[in-house]
C-alpha atoms as a PDB file:
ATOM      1  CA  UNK A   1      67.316  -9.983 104.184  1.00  0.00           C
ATOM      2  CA  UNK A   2      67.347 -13.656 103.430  1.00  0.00           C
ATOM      3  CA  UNK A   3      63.918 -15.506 103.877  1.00  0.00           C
ATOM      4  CA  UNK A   4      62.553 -17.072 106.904  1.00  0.00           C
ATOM      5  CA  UNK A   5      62.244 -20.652 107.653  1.00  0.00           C
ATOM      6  CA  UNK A   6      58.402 -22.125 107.598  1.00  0.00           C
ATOM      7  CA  UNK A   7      58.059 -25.794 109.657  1.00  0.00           C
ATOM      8  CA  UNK A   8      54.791 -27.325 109.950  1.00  0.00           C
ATOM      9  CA  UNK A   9      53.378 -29.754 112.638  1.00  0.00           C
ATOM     10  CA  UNK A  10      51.616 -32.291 111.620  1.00  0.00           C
ATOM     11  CA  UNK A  11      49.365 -35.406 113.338  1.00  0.00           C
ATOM     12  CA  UNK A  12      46.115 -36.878 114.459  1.00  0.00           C
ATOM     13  CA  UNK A  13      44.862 -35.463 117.138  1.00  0.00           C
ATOM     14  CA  UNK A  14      46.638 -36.194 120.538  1.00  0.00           C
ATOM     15  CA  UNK A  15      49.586 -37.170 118.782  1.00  0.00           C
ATOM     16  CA  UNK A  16      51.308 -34.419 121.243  1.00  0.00           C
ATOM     17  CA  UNK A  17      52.458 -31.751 118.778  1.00  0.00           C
ATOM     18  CA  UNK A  18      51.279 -28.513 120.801  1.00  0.00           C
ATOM     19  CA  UNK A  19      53.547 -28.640 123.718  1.00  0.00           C
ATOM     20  CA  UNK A  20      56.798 -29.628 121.068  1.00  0.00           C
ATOM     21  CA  UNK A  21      55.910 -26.683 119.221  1.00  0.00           C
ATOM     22  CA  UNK A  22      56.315 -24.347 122.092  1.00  0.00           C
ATOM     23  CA  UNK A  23      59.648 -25.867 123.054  1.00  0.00           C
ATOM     24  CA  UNK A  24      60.341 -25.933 119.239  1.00  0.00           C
ATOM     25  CA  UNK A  25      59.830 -21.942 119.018  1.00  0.00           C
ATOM     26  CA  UNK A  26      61.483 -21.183 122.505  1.00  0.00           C
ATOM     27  CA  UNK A  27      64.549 -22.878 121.502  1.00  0.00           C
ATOM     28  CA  UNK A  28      64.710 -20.523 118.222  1.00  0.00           C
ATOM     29  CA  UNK A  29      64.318 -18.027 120.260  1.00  0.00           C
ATOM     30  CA  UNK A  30      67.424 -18.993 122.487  1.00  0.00           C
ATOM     31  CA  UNK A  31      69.160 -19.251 119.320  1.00  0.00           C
ATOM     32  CA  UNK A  32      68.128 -15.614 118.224  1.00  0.00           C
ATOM     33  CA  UNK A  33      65.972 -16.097 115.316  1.00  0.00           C
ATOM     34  CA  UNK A  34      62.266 -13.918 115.362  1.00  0.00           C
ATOM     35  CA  UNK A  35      59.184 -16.749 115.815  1.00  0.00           C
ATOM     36  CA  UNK A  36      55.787 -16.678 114.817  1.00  0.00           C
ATOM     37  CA  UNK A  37      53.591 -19.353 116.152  1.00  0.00           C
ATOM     38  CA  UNK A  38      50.759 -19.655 114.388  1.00  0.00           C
ATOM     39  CA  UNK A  39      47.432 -22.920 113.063  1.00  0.00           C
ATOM     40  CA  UNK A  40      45.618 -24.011 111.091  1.00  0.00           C
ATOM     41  CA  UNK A  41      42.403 -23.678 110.925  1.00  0.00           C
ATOM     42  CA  UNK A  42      42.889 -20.619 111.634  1.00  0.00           C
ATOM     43  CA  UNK A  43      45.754 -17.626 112.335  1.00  0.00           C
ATOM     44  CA  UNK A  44      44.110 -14.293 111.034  1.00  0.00           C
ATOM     45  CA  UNK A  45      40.608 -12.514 112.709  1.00  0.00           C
ATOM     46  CA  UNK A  46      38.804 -14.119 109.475  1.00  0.00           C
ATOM     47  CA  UNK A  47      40.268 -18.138 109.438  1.00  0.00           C
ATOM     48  CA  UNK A  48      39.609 -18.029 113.248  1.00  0.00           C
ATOM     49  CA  UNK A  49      35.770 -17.666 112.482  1.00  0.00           C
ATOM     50  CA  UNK A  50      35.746 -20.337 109.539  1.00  0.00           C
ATOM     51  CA  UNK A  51      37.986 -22.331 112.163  1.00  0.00           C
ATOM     52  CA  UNK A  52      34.820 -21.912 114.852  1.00  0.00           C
ATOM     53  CA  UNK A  53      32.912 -22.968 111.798  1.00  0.00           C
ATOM     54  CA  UNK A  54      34.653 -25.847 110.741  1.00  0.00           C
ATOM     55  CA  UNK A  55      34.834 -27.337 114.172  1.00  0.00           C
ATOM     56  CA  UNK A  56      31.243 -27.062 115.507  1.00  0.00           C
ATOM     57  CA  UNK A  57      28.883 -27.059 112.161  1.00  0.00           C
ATOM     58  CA  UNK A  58      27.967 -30.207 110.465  1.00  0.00           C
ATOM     59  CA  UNK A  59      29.060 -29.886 106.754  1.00  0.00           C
ATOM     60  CA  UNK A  60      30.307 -32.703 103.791  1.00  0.00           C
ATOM     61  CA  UNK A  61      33.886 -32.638 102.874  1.00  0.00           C
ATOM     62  CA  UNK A  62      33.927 -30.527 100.244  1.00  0.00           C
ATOM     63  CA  UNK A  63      32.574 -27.521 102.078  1.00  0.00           C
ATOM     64  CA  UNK A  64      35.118 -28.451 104.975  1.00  0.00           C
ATOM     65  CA  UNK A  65      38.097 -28.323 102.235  1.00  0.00           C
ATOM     66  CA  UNK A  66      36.906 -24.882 100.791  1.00  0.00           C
ATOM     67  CA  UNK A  67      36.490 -23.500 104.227  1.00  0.00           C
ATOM     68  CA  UNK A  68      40.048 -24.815 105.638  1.00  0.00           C
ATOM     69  CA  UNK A  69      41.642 -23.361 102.250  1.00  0.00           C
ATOM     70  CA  UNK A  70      39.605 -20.078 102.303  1.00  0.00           C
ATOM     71  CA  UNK A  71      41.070 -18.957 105.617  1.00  0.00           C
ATOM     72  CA  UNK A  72      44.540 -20.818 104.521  1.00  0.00           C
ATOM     73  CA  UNK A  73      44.960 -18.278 101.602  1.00  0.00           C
ATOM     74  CA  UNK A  74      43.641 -15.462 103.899  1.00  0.00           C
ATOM     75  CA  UNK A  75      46.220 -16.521 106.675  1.00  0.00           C
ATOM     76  CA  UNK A  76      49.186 -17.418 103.856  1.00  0.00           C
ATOM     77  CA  UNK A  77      48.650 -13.938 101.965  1.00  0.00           C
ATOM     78  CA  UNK A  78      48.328 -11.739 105.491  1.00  0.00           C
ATOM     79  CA  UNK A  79      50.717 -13.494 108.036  1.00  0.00           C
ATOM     80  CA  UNK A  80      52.633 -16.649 106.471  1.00  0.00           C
ATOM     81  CA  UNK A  81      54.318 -14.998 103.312  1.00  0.00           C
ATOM     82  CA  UNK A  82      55.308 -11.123 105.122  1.00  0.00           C
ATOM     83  CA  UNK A  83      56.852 -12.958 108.187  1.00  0.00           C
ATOM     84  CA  UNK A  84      58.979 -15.153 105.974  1.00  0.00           C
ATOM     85  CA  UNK A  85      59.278 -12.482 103.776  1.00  0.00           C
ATOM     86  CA  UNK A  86      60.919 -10.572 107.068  1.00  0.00           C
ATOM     87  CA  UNK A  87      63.437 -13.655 107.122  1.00  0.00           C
ATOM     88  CA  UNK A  88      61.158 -14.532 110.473  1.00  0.00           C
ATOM     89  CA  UNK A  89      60.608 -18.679 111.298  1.00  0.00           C
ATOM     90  CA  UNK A  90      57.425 -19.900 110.827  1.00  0.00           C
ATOM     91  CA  UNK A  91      55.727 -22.759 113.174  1.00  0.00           C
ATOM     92  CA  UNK A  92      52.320 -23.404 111.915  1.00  0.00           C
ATOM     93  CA  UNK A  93      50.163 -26.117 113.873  1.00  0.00           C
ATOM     94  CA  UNK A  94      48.581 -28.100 110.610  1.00  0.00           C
ATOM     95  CA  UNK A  95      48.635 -26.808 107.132  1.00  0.00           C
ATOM     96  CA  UNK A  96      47.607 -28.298 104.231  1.00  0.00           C
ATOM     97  CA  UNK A  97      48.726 -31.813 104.545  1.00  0.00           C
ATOM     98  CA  UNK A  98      46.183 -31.948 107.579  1.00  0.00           C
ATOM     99  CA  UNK A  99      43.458 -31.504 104.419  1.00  0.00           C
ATOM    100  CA  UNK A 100      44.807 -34.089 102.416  1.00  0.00           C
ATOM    101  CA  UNK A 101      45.090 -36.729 105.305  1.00  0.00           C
ATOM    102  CA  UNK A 102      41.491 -35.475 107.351  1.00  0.00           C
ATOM    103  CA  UNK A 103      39.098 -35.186 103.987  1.00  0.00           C
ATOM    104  CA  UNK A 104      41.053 -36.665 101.487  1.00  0.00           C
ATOM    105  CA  UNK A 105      42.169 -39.955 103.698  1.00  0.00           C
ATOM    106  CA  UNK A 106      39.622 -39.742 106.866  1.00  0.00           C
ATOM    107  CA  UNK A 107      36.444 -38.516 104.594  1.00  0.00           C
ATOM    108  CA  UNK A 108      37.379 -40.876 101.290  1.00  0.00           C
ATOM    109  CA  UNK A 109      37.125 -37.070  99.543  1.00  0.00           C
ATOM    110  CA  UNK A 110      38.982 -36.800  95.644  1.00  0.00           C
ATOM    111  CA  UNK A 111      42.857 -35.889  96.115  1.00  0.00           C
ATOM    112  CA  UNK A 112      42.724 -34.661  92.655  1.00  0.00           C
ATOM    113  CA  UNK A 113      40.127 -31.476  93.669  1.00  0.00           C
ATOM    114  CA  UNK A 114      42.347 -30.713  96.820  1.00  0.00           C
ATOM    115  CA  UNK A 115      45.331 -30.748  94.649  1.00  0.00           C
ATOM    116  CA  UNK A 116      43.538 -28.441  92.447  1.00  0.00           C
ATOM    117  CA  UNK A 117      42.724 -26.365  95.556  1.00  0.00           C
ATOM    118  CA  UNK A 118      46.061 -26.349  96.831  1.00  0.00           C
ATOM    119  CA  UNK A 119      47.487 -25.068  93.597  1.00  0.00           C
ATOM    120  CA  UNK A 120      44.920 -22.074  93.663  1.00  0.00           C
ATOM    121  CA  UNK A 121      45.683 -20.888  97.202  1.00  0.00           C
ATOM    122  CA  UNK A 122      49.116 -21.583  97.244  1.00  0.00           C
ATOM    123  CA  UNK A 123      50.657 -20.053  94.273  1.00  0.00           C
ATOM    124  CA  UNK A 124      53.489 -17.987  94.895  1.00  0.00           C
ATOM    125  CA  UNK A 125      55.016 -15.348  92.622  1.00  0.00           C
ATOM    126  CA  UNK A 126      57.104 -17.827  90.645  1.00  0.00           C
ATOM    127  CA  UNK A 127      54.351 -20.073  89.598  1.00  0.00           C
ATOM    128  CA  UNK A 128      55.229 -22.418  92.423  1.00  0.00           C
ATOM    129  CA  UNK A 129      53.777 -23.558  95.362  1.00  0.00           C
ATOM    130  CA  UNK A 130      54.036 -21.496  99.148  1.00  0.00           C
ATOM    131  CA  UNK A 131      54.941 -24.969 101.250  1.00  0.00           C
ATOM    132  CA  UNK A 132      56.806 -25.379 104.443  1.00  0.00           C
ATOM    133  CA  UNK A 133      60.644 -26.089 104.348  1.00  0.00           C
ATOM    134  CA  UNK A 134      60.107 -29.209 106.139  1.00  0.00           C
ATOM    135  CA  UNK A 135      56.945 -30.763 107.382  1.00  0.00           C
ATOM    136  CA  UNK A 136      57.513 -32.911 111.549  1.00  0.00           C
ATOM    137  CA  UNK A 137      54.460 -35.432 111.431  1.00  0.00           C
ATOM    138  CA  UNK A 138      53.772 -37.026 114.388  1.00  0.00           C
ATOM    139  CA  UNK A 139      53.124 -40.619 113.463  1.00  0.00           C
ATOM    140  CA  UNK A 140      51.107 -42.150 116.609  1.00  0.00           C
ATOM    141  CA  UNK A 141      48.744 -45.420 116.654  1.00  0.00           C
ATOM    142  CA  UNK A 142      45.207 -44.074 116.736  1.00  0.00           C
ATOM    143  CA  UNK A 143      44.144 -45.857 119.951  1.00  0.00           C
ATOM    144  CA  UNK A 144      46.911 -44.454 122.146  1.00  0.00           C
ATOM    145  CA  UNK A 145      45.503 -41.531 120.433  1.00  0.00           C
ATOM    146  CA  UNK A 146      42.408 -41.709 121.512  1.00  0.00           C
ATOM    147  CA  UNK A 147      43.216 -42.305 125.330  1.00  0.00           C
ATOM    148  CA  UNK A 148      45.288 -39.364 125.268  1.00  0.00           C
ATOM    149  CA  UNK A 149      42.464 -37.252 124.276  1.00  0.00           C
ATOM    150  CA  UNK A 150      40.018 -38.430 126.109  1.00  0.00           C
ATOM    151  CA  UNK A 151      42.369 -37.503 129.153  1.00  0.00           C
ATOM    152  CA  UNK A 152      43.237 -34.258 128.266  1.00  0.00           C
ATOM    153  CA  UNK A 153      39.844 -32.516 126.915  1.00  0.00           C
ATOM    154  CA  UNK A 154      36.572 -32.387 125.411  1.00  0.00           C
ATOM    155  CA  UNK A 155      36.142 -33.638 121.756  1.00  0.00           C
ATOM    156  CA  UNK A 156      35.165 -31.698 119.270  1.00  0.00           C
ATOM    157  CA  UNK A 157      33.799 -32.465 115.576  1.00  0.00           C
ATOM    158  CA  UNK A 158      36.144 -34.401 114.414  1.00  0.00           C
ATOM    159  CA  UNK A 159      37.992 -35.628 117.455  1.00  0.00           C
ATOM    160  CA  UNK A 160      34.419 -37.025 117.763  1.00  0.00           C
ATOM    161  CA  UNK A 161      35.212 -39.613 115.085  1.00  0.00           C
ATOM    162  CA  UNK A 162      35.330 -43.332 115.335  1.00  0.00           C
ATOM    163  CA  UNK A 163      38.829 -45.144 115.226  1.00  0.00           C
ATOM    164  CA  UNK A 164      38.598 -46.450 112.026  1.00  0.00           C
ATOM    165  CA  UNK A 165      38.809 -42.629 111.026  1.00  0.00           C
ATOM    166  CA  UNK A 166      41.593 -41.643 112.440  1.00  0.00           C
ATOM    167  CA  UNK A 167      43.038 -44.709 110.552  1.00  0.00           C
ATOM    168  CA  UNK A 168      42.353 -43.223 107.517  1.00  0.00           C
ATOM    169  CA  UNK A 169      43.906 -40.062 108.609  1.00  0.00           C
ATOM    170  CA  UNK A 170      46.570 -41.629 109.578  1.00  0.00           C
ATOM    171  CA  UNK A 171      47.039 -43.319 106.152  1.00  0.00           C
ATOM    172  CA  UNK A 172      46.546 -40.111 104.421  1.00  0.00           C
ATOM    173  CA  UNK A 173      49.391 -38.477 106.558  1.00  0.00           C
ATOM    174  CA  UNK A 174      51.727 -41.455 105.197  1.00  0.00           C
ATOM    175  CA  UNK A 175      50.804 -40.992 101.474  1.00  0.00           C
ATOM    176  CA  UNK A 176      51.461 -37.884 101.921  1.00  0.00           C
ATOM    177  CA  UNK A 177      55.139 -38.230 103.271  1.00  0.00           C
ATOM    178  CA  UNK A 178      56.115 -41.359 100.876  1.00  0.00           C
ATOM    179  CA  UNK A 179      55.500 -38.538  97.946  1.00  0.00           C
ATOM    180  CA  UNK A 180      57.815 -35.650  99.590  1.00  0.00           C
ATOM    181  CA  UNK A 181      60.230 -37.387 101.493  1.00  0.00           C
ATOM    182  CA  UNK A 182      62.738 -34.865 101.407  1.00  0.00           C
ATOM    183  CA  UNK A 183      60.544 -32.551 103.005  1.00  0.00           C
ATOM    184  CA  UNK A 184      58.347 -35.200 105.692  1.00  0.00           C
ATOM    185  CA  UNK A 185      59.890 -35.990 108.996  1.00  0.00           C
ATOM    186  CA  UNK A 186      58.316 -38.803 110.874  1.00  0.00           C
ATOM    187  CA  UNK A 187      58.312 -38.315 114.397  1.00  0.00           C
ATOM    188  CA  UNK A 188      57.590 -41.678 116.412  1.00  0.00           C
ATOM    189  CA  UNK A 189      54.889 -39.428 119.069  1.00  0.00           C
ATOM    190  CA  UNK A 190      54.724 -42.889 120.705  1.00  0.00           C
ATOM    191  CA  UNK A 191      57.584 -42.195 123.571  1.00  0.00           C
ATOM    192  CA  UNK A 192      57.754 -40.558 126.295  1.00  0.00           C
ATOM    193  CA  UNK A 193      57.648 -37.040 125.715  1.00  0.00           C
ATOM    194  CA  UNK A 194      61.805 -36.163 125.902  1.00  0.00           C
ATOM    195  CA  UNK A 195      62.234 -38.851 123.587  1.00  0.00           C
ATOM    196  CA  UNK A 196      59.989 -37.159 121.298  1.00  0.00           C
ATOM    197  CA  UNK A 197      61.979 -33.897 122.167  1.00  0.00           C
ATOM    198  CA  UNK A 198      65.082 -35.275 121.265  1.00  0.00           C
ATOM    199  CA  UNK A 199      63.774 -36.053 117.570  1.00  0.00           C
ATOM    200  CA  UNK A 200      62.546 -33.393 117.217  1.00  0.00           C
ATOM    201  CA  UNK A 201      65.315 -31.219 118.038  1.00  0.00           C
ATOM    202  CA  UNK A 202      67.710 -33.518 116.024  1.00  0.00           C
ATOM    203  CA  UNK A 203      65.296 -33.227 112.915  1.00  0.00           C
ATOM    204  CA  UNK A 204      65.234 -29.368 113.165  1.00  0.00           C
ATOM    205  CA  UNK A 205      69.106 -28.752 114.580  1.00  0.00           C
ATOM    206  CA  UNK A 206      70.646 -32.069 113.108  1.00  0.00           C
ATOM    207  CA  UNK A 207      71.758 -32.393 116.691  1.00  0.00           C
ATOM    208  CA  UNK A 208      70.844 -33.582 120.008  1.00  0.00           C
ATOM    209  CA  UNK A 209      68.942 -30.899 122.343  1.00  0.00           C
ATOM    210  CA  UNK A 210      71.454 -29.974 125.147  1.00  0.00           C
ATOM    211  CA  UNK A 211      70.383 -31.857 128.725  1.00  0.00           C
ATOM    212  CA  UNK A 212      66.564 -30.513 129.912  1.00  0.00           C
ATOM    213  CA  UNK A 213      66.093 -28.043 127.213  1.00  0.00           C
ATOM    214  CA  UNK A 214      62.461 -28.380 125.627  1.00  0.00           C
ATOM    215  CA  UNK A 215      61.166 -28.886 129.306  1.00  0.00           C
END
């Protein structure tokens, strides 16, 4: 059985990436292929409780990296590697760019400890690293951001945050694509939302979605 596909989402928050990656995963459905939709933080019993964690206690950024990458090797080891492993395609809502970009861009925190940390939890058998096949990040001005949030829910920790964090984040995200450009999309979330279908689908398929598919 050959091995599964694994596509993150990536994005500040509001940037729109939960309702694409439902359309995303029906639309591999259509097509056949077995989907597992899964986050981060979060995914398995145990990451969901350092997820409740993570969001709602105050903490520095070093015990908010070694919480998001404890449950990340917990969710990679139990869930991520046995469905690709099943050839199944994996959509996971953040992974570990969203660490990089949110404490290593929004909190100032050292890249070269989460790069440490990365190479820890995500080891595979090889002596590689476990990282998606291709990372969509949706790229979206923090202020339109912001508005979008503020319409569609409460915040929580850091959704909290001032702009000028999210423009960190935001940074972060783009250091983090100009050094794996083969594997970074850039989705412009700033469009209406069948625009953003459209790239999507094309960056996935290499093709335009067919007329009112993706909702």
């Amino acid at each position: 059985m050959s091995r599964g596909r694994f596509i993150s989402f990536e994005g500040i928050d509001g940037a729109g990436k939960s309702s694409h990656i439902d359309a995303l995963a029906a639309a591999l459905r259509d097509q056949g292929h077995t989907v597992l939709l899964t986050r981060e933080p979060g995914g398995t019993p145990l990451a969901e409780q350092l997820r409740t964690l993570f969001l709602q206690q105050p903490m520095d950024a070093l015990t908010e990296a070694l919480l998001v990458f404890a449950g990340r090797r917990d969710h990679l080891r139990t869930v991520i590697q046995p469905a690709l492993a099943a050839g199944t395609v994996v959509l996971c809502d953040r992974f570990t760019d969203a660490t990089f970009a949110y404490q290593g861009g929004g909190r100032g925190f050292d890249a070269t400890v989460l790069a440490r940390l990365e190479a820890w939890v995500q080891a595979d058998e090889a002596g590689g690293l476990v990282q998606p096949d291709q990372t969509l990040w949706f790229d979206l001005p923090p202020a339109v951001a912001a508005q979008r949030r503020a319409a569609a829910r409460d915040a929580d920790r850091l959704e909290s945050e001032d702009q000028a964090f999210f423009d960190r984040v935001r940074a972060g995200y783009a250091r983090r694509a100009a050094a794996d450009p083969q594997r970074f999309v850039r989705i412009d979330a700033d469009h209406p939302r069948d625009a953003v279908w459209a790239a999507v689908h094309q960056a996935v398929f290499g093709r335009a979605p067919a007329a009112g598919l993706g909702g």
